[in-house]
PDB file of N, CA and C in Angstrom:
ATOM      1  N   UNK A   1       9.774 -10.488 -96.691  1.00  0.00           N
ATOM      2  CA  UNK A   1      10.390 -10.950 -95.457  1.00  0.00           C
ATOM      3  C   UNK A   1      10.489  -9.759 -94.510  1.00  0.00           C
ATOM      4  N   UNK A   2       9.459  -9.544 -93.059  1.00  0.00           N
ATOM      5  CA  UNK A   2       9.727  -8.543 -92.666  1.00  0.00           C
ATOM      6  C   UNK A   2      10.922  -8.873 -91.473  1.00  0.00           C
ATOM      7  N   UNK A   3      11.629  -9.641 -91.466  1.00  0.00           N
ATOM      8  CA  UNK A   3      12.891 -10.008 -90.593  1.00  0.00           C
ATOM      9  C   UNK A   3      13.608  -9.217 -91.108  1.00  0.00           C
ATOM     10  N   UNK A   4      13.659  -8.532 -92.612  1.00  0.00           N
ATOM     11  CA  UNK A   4      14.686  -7.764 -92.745  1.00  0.00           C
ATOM     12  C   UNK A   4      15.016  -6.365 -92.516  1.00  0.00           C
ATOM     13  N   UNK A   5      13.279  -5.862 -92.322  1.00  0.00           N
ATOM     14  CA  UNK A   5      13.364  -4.369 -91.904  1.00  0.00           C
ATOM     15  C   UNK A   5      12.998  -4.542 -90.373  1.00  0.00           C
ATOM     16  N   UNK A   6      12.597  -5.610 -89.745  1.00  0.00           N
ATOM     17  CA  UNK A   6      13.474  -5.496 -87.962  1.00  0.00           C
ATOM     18  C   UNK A   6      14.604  -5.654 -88.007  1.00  0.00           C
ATOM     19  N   UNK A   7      15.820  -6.325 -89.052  1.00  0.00           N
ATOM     20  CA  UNK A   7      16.868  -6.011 -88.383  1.00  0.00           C
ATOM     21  C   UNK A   7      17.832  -4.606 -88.636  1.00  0.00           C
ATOM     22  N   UNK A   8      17.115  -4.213 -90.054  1.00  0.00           N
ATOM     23  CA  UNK A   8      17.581  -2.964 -90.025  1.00  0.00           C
ATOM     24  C   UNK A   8      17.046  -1.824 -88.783  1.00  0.00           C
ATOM     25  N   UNK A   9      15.543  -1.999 -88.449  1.00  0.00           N
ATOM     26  CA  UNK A   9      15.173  -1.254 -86.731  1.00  0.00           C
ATOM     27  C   UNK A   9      16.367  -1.619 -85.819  1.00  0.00           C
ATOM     28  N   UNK A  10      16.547  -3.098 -85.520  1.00  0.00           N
ATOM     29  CA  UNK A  10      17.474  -2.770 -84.590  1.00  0.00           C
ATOM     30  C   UNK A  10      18.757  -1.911 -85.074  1.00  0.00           C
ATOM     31  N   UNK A  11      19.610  -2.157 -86.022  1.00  0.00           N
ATOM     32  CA  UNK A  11      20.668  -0.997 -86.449  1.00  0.00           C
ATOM     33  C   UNK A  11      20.377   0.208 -86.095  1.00  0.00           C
ATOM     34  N   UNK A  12      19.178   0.681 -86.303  1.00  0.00           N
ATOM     35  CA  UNK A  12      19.402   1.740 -86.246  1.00  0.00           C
ATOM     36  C   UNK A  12      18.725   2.045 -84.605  1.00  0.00           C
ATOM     37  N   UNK A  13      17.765   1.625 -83.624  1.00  0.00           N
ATOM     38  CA  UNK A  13      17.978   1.379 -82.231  1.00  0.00           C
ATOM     39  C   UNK A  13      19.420   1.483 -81.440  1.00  0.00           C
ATOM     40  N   UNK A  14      20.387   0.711 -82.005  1.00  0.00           N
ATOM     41  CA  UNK A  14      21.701   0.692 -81.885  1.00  0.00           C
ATOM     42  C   UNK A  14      22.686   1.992 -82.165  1.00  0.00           C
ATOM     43  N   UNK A  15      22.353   2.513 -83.357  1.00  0.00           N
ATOM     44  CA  UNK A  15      22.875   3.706 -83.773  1.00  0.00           C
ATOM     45  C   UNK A  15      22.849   5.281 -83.123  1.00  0.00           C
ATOM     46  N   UNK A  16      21.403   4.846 -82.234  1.00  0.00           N
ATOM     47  CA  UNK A  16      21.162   5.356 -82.037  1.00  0.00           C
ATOM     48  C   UNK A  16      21.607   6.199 -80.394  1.00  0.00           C
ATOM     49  N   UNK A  17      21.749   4.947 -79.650  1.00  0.00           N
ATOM     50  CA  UNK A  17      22.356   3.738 -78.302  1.00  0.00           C
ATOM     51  C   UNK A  17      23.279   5.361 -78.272  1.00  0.00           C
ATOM     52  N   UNK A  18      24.031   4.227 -79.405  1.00  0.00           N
ATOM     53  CA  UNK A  18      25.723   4.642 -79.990  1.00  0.00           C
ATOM     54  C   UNK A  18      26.291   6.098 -79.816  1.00  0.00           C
ATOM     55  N   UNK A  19      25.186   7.227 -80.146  1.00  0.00           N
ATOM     56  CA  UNK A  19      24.982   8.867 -80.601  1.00  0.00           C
ATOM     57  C   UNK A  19      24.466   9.016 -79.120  1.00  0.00           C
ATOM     58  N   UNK A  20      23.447   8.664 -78.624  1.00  0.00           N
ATOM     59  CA  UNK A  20      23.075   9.161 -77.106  1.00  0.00           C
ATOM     60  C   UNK A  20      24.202   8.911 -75.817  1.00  0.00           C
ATOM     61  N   UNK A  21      24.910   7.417 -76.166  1.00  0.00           N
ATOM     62  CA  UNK A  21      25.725   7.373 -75.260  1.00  0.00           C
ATOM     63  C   UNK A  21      26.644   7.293 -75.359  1.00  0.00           C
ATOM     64  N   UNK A  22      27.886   7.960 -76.435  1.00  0.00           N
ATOM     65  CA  UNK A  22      28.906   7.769 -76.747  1.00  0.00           C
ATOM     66  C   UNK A  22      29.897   6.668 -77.187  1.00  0.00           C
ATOM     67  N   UNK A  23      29.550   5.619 -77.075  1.00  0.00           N
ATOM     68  CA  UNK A  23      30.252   4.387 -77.432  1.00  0.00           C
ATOM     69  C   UNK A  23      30.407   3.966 -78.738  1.00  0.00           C
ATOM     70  N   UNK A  24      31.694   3.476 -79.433  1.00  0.00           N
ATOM     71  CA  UNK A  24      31.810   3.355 -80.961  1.00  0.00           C
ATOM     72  C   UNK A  24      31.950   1.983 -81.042  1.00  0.00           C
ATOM     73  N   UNK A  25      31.463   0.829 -80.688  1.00  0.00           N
ATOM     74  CA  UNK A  25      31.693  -0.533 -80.969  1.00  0.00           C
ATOM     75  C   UNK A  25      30.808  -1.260 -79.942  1.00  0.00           C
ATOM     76  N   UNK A  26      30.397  -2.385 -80.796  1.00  0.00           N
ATOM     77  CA  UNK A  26      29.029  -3.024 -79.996  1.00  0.00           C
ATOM     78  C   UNK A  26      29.824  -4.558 -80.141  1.00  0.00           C
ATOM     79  N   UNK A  27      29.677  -5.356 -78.878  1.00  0.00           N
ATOM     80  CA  UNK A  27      30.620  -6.695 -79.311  1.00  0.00           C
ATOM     81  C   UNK A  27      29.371  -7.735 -79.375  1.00  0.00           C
ATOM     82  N   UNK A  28      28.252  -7.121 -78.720  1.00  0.00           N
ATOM     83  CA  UNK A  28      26.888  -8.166 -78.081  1.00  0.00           C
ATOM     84  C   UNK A  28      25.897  -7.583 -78.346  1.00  0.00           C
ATOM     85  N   UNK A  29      24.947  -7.817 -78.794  1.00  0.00           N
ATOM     86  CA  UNK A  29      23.590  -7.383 -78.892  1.00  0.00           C
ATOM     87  C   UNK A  29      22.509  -8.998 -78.355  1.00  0.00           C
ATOM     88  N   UNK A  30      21.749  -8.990 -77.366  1.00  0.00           N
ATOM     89  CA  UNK A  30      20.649  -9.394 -76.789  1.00  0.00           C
ATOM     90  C   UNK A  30      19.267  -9.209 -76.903  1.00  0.00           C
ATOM     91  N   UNK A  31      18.479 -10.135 -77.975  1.00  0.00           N
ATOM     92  CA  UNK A  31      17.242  -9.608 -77.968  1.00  0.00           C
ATOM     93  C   UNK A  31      16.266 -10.508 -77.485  1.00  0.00           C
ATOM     94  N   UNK A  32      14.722 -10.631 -76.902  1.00  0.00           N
ATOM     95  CA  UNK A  32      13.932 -10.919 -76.730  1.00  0.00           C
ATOM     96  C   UNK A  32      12.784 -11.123 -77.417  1.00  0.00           C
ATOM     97  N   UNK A  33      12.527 -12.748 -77.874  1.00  0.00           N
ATOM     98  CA  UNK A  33      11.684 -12.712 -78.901  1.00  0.00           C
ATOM     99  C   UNK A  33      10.418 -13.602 -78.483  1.00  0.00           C
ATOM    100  N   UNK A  34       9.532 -13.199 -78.355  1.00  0.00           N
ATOM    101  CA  UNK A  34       8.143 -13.276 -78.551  1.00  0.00           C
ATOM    102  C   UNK A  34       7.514 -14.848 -78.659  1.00  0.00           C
ATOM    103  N   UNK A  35       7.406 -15.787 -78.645  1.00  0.00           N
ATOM    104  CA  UNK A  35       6.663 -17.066 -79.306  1.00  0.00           C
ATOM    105  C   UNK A  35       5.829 -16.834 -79.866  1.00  0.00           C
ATOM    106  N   UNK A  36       4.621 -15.457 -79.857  1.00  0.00           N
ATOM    107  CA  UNK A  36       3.623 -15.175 -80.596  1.00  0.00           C
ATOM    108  C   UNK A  36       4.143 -13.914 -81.297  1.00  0.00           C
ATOM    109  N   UNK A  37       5.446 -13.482 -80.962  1.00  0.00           N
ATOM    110  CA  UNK A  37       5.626 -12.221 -82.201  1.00  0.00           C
ATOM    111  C   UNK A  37       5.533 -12.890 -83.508  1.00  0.00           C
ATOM    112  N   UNK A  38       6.043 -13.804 -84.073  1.00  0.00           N
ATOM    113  CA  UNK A  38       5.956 -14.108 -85.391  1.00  0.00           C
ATOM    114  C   UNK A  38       7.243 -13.578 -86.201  1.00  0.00           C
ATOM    115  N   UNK A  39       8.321 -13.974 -85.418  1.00  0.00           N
ATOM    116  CA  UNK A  39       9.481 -13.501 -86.159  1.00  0.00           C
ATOM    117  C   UNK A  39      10.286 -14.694 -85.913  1.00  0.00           C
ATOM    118  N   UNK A  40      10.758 -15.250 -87.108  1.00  0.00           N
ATOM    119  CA  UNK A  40      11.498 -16.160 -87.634  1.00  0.00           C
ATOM    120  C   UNK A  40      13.256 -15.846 -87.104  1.00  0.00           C
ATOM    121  N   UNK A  41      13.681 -16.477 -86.222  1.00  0.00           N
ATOM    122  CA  UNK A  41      14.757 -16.090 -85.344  1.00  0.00           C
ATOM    123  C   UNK A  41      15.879 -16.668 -86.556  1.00  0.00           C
ATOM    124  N   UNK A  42      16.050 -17.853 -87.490  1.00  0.00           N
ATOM    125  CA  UNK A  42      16.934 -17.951 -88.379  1.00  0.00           C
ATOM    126  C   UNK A  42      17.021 -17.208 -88.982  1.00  0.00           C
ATOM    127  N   UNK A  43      15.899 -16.428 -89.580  1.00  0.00           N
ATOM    128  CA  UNK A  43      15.891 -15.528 -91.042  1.00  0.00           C
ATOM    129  C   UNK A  43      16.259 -14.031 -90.312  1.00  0.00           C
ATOM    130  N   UNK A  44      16.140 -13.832 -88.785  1.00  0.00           N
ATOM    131  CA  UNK A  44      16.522 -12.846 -88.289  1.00  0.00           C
ATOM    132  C   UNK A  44      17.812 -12.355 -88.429  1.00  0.00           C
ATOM    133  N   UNK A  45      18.513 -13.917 -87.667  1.00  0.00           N
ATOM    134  CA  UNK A  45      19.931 -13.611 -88.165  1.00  0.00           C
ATOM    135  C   UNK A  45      20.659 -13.686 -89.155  1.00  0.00           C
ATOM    136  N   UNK A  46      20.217 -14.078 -90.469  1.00  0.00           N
ATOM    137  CA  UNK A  46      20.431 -14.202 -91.328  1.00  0.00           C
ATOM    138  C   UNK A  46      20.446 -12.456 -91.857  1.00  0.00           C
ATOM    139  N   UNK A  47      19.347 -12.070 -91.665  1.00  0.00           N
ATOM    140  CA  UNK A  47      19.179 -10.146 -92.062  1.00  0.00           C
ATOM    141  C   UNK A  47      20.396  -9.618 -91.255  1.00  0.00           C
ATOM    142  N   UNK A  48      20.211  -9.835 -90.184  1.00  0.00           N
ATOM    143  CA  UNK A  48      21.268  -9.221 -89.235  1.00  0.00           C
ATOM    144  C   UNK A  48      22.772  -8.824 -89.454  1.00  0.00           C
ATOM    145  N   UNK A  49      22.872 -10.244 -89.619  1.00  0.00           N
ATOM    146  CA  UNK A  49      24.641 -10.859 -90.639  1.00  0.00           C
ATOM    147  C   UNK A  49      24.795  -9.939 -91.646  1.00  0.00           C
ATOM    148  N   UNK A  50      23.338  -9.375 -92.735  1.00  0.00           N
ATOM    149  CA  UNK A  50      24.195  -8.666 -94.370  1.00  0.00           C
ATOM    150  C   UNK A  50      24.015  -7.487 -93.277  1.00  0.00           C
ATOM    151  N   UNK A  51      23.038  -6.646 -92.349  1.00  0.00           N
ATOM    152  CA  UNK A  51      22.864  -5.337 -92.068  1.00  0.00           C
ATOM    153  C   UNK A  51      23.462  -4.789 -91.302  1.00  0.00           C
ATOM    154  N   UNK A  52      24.454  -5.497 -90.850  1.00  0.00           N
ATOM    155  CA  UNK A  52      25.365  -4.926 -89.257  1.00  0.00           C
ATOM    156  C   UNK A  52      26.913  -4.585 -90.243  1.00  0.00           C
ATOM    157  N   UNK A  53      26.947  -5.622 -91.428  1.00  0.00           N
ATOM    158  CA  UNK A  53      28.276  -5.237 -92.222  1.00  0.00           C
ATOM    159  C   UNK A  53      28.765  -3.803 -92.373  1.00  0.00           C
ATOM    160  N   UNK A  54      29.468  -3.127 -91.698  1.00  0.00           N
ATOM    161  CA  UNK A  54      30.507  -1.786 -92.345  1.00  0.00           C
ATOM    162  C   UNK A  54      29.536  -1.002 -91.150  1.00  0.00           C
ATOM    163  N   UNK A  55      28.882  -1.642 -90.246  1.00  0.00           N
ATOM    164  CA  UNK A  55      28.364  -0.713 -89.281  1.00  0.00           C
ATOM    165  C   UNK A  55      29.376  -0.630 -87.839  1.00  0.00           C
ATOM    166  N   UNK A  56      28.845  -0.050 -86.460  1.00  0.00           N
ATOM    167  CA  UNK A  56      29.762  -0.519 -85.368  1.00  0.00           C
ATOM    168  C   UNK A  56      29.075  -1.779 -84.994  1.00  0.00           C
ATOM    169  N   UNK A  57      28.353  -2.207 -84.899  1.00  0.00           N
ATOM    170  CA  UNK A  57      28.079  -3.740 -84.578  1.00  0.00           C
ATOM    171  C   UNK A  57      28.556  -4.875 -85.774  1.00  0.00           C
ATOM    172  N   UNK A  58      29.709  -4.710 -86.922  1.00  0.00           N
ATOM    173  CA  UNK A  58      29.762  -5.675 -87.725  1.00  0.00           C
ATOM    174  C   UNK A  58      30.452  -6.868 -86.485  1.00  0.00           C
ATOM    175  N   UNK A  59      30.237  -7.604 -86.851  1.00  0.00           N
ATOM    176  CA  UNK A  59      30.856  -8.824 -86.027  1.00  0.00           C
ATOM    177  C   UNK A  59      30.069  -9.848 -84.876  1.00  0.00           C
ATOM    178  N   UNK A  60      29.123  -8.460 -84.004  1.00  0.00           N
ATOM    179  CA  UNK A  60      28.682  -8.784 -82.930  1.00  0.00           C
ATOM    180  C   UNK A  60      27.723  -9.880 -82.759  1.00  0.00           C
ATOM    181  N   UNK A  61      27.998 -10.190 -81.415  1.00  0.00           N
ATOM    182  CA  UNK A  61      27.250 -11.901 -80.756  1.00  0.00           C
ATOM    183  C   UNK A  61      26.182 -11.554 -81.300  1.00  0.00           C
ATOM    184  N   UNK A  62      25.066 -12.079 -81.582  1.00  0.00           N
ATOM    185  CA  UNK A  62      23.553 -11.621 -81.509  1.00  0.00           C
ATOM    186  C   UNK A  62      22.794 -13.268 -80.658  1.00  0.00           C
ATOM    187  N   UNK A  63      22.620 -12.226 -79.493  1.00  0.00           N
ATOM    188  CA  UNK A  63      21.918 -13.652 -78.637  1.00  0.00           C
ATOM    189  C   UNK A  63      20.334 -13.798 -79.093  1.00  0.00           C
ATOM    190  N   UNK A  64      19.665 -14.601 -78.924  1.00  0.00           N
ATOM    191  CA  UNK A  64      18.119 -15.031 -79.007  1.00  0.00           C
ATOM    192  C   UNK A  64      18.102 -15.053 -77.600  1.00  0.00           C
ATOM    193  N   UNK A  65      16.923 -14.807 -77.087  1.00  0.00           N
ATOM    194  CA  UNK A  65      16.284 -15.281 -75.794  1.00  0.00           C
ATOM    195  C   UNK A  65      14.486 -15.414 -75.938  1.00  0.00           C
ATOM    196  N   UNK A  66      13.855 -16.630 -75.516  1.00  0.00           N
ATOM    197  CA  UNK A  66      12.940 -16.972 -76.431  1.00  0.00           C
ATOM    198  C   UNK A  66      11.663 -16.390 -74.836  1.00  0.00           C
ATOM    199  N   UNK A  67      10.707 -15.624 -75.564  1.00  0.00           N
ATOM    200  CA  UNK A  67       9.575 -15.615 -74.204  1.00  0.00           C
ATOM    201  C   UNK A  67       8.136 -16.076 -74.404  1.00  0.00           C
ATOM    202  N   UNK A  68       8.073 -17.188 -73.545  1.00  0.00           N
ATOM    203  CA  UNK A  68       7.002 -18.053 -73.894  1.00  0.00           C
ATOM    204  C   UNK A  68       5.700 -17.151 -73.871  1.00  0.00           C
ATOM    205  N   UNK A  69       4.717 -17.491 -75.015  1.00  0.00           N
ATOM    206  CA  UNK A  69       3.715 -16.754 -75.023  1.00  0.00           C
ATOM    207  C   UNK A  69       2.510 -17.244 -73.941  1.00  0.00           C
ATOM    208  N   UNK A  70       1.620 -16.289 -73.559  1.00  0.00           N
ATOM    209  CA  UNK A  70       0.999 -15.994 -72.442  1.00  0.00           C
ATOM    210  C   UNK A  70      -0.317 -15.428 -72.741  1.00  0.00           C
ATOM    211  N   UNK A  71      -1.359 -15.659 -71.927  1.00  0.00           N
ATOM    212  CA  UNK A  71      -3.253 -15.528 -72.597  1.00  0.00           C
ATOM    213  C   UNK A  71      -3.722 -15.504 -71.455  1.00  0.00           C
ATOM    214  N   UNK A  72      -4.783 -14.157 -71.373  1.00  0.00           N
ATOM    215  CA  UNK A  72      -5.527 -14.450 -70.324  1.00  0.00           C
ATOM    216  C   UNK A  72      -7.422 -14.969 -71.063  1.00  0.00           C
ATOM    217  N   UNK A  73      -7.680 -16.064 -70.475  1.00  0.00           N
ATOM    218  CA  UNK A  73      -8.585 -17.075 -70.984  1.00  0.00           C
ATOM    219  C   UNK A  73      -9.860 -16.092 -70.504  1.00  0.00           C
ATOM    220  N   UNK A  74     -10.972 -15.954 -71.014  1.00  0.00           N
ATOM    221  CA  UNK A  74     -11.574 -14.378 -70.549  1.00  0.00           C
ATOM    222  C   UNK A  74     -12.613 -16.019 -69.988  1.00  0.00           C
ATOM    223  N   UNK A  75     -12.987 -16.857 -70.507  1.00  0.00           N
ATOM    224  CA  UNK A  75     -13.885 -18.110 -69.872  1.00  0.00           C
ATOM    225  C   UNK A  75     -13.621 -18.413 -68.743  1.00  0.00           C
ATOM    226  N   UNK A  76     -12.563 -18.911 -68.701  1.00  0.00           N
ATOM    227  CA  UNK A  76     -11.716 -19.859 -66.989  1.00  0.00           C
ATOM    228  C   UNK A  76     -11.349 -18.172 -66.354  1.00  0.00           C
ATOM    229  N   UNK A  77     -10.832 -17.164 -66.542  1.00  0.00           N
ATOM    230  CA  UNK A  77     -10.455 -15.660 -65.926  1.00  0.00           C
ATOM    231  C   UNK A  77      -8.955 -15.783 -65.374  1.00  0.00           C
ATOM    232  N   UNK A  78      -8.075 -16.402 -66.140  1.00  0.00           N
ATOM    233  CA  UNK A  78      -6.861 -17.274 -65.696  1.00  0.00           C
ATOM    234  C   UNK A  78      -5.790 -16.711 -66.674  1.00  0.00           C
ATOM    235  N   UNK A  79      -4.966 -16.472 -66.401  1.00  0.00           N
ATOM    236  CA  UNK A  79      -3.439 -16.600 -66.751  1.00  0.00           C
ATOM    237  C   UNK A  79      -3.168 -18.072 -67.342  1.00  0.00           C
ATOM    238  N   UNK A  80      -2.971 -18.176 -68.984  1.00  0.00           N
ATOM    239  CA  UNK A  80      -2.726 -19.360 -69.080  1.00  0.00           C
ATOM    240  C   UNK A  80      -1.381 -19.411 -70.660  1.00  0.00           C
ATOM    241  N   UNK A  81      -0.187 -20.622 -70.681  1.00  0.00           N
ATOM    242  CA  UNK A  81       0.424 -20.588 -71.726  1.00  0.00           C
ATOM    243  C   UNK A  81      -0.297 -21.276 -72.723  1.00  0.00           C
ATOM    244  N   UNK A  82       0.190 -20.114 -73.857  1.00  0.00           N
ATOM    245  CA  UNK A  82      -0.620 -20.458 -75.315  1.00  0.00           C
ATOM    246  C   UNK A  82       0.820 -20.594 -76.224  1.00  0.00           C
ATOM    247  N   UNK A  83       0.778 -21.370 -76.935  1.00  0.00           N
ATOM    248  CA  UNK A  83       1.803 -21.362 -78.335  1.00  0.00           C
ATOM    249  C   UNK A  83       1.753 -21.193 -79.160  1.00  0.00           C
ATOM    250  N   UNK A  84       0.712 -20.455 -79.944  1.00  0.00           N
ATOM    251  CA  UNK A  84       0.136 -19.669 -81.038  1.00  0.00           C
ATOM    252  C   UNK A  84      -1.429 -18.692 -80.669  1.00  0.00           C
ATOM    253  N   UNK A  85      -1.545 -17.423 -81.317  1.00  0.00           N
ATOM    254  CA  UNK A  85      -2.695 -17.209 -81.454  1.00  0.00           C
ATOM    255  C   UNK A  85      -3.556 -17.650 -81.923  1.00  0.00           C
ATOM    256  N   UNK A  86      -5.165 -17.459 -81.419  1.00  0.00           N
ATOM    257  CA  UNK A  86      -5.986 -18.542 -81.321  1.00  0.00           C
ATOM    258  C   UNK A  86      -6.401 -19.536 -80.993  1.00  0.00           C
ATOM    259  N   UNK A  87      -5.337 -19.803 -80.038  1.00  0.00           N
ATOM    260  CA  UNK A  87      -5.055 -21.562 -79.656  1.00  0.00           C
ATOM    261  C   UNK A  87      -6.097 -21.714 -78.482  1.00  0.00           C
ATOM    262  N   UNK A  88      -6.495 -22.648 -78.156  1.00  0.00           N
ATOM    263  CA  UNK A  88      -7.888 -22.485 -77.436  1.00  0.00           C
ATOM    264  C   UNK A  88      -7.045 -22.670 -75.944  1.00  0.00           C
ATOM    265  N   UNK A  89      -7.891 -22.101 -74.842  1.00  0.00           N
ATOM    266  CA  UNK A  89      -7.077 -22.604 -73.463  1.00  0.00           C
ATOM    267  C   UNK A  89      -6.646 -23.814 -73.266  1.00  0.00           C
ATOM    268  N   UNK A  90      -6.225 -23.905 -72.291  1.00  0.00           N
ATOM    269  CA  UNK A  90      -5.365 -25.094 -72.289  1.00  0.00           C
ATOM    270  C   UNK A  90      -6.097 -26.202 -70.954  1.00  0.00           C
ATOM    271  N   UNK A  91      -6.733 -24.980 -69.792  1.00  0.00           N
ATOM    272  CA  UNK A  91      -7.612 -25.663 -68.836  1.00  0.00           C
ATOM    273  C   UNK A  91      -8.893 -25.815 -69.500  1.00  0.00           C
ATOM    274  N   UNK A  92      -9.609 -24.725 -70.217  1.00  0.00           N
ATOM    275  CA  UNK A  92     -10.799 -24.850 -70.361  1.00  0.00           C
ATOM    276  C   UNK A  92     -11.546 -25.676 -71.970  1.00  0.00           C
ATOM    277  N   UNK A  93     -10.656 -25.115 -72.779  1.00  0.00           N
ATOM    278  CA  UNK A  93     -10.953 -25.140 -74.264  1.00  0.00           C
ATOM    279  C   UNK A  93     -11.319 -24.295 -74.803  1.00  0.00           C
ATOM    280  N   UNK A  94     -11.974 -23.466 -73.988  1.00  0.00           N
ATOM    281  CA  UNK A  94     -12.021 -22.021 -74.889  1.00  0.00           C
ATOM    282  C   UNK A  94     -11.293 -21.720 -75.776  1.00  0.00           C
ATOM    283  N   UNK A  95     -12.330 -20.868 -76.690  1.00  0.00           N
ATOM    284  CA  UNK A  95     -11.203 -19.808 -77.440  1.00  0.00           C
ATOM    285  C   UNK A  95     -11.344 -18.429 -77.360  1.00  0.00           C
ATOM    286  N   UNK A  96     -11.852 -18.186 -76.164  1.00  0.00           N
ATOM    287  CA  UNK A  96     -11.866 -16.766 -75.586  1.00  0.00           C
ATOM    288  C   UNK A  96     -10.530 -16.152 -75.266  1.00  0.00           C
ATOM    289  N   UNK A  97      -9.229 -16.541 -75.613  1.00  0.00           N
ATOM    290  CA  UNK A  97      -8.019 -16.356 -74.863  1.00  0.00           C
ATOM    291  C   UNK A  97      -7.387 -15.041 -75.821  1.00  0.00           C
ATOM    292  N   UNK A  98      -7.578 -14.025 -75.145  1.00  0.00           N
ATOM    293  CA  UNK A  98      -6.475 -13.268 -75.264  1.00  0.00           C
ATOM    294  C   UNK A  98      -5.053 -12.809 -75.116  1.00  0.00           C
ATOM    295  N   UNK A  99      -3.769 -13.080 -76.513  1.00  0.00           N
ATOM    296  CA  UNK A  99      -2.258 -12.622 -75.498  1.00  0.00           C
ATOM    297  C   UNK A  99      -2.051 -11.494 -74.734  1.00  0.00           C
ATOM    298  N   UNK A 100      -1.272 -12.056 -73.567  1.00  0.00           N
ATOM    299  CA  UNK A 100      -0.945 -10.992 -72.616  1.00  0.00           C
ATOM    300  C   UNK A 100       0.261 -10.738 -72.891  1.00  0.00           C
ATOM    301  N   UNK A 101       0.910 -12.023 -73.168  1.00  0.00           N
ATOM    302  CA  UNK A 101       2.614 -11.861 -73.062  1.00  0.00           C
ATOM    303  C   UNK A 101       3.234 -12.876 -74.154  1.00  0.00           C
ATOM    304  N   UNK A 102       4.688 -12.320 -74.749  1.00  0.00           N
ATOM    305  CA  UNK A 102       5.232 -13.316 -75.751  1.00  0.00           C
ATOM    306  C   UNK A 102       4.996 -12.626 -77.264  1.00  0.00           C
ATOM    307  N   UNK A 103       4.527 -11.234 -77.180  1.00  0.00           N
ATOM    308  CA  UNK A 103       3.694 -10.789 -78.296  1.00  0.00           C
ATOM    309  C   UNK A 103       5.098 -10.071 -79.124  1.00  0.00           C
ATOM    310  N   UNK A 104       5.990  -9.886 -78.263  1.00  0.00           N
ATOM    311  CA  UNK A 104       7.142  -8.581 -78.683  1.00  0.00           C
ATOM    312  C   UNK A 104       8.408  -8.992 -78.789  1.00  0.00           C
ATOM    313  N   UNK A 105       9.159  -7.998 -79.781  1.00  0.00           N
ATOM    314  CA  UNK A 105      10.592  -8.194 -79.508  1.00  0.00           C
ATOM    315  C   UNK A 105      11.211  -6.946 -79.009  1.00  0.00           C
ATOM    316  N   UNK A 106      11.883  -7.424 -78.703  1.00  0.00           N
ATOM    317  CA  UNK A 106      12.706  -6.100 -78.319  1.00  0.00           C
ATOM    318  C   UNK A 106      14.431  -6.269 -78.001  1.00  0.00           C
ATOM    319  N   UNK A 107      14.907  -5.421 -77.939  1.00  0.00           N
ATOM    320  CA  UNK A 107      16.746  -5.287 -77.927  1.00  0.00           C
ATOM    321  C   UNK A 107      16.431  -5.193 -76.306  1.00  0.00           C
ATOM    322  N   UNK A 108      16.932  -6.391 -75.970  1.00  0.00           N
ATOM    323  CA  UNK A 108      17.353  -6.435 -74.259  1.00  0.00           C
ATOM    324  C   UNK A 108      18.772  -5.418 -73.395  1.00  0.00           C
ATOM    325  N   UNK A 109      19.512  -5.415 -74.184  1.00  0.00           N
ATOM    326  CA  UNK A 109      20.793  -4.683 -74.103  1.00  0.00           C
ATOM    327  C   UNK A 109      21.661  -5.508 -74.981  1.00  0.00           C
ATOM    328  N   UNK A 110      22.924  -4.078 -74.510  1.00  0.00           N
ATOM    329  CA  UNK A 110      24.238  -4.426 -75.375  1.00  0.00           C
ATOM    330  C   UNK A 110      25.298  -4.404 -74.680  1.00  0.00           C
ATOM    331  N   UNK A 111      26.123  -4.880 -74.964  1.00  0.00           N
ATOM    332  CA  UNK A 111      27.580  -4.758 -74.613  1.00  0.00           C
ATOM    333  C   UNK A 111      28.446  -4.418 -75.745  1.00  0.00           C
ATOM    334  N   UNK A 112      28.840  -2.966 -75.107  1.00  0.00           N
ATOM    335  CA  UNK A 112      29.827  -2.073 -75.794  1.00  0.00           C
ATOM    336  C   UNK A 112      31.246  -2.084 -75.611  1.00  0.00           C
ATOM    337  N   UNK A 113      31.514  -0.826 -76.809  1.00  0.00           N
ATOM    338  CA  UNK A 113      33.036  -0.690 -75.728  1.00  0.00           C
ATOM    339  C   UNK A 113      33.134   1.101 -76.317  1.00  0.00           C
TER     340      UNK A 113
END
C-alpha cells in the first residue's frame, strides 16, 4: 500500500513546515489529489489517522480536494478531460493523449497555530 509512505511524506513535509517556520500545532492540513495520481483518498486517510498519532498534527482536519485529470490529444492538438490513463480522447478517439494535469498530489497548505 503506497498510501502509507505518502502519508508518512506528508508528516514529515509538515515537520518540516513546523522547524522552518516555527509553529508547534497543525489544526488543518489541505491536500490536492490528482484523478490520474492513483492514490486511493480512503486508504489515504486511513494511513494518515495511525501516522499523525503523538505527532503536532495528531487530530488535524485532513481536507481532500479532487483535480480533474487533463490530456493534451497530440491527434485533435487540444486540451482535453481524461479519467484515467490511456483513455482515448474524448473529441477524437485517439489514443495519442498525453496527461498534462491531475497527475499529482501535493499538501496545498496548513493551518497552524
Amino acid at each position: 500500500m503506497h498510501e502509507m509512505s505518502l502519508a508518512e511524506g506528508i508528516l514529515e513535509l509538515v515537520e518540516q513546515a513546523a522547524q522552518a517556520q516555527g509553529f508547534s500545532r497543525v489544526r488543518e492540513i489541505n491536500l490536492e489529489i490528482g484523478a490520474l495520481a492513483g492514490v486511493e483518498t480512503e486508504a489515504l486517510a486511513f494511513c494518515l489517522e495511525s501516522v499523525l498519532k503523538g505527532s503536532l498534527a495528531e487530530g488535524a482536519r485532513v481536507n481532500f480536494a479532487a483535480v480533474p485529470g487533463e490530456g493534451w490529444c497530440l491527434n485533435c492538438g487540444t486540451t482535453v478531460p481524461i479519467a484515467a490513463l490511456y483513455d482515448p480522447c474524448p473529441r477524437c478517439g485517439g489514443y495519442q493523449v498525453q496527461a498534462t494535469g491531475g497527475t499529482q498530489m501535493r499538501v496545498k497548505d496548513l493551518l497552524v497555530e
